[in-house]
Protein backbone atom coordinates (compact mmCIF):
# COMPACT_ATOMS: atom_id res chain seq x y z
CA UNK A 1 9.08 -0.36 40.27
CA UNK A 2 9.79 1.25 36.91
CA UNK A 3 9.59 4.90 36.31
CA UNK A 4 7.41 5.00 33.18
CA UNK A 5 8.66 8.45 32.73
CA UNK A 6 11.70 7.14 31.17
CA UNK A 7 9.71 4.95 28.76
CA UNK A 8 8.88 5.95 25.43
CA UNK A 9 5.31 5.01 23.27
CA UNK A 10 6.57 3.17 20.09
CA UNK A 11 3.50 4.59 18.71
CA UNK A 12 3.28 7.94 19.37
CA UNK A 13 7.04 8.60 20.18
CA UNK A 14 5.75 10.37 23.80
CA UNK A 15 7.39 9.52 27.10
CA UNK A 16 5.29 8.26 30.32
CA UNK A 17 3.30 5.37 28.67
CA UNK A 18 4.18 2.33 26.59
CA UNK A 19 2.17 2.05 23.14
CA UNK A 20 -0.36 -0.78 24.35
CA UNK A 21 -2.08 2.46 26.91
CA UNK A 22 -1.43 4.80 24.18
CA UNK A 23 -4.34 6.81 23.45
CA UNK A 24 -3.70 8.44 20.07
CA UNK A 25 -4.95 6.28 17.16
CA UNK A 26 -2.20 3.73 15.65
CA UNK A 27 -0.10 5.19 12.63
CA UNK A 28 -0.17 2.87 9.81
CA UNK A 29 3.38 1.28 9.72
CA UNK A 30 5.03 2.01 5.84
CA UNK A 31 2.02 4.18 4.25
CA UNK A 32 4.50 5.30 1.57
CA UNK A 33 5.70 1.56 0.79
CA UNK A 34 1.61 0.54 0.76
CA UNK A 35 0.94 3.53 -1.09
CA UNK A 36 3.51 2.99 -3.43
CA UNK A 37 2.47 -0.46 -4.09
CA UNK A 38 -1.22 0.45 -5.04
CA UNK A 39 0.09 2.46 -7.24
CA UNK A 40 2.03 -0.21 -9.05
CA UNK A 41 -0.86 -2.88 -8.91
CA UNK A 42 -2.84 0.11 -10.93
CA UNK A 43 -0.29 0.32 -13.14
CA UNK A 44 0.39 -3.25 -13.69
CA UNK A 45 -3.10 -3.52 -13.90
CA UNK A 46 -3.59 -0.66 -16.40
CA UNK A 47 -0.87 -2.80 -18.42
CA UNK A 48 -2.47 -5.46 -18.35
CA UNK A 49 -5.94 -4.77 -19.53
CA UNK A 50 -3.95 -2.62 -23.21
CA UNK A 51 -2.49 -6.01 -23.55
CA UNK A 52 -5.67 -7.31 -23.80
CA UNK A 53 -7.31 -4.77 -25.94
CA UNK A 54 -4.52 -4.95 -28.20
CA UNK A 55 -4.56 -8.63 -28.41
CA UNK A 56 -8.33 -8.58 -29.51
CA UNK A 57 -7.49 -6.05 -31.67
CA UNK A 58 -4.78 -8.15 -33.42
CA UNK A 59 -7.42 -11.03 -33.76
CA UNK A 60 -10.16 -9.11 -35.50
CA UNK A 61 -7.73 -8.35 -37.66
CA UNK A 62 -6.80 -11.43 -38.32
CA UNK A 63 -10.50 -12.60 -38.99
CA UNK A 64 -10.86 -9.73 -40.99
CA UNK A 65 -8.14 -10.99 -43.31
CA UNK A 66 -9.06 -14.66 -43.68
């Protein structure tokens, strides 16, 4: 028989259950790496859409001209 006092909750980091009877809600695994990568996409996004605006800026000009 195994003493579950000696086993720790990869979850919760408690001792005297394993994480599948945990009862605390599960922590989302690397919130700062997700976080951090929403933040990028924005960016990158944000980027993207100046490109664009600059682009059809560079055509009306061109029209403009002709």
């Amino acid at each position: 028989m195994v003493q579950k006092s000696r086993i720790q909750c990869y979850n919760c980091k408690e001792y005297g259950h394993v994480a599948r009877e945990c009862q605390k809600p599960k922590k989302a695994k690397y919130a700062a790496y997700h976080q951090e990568k929403m933040l990028l996409c924005k960016q990158e996004e944000a980027g993207i859409h100046e490109q664009i605006d600059q682009n059809d800026e560079d055509v009306d000009l061109a029209k403009e001209r002709e």
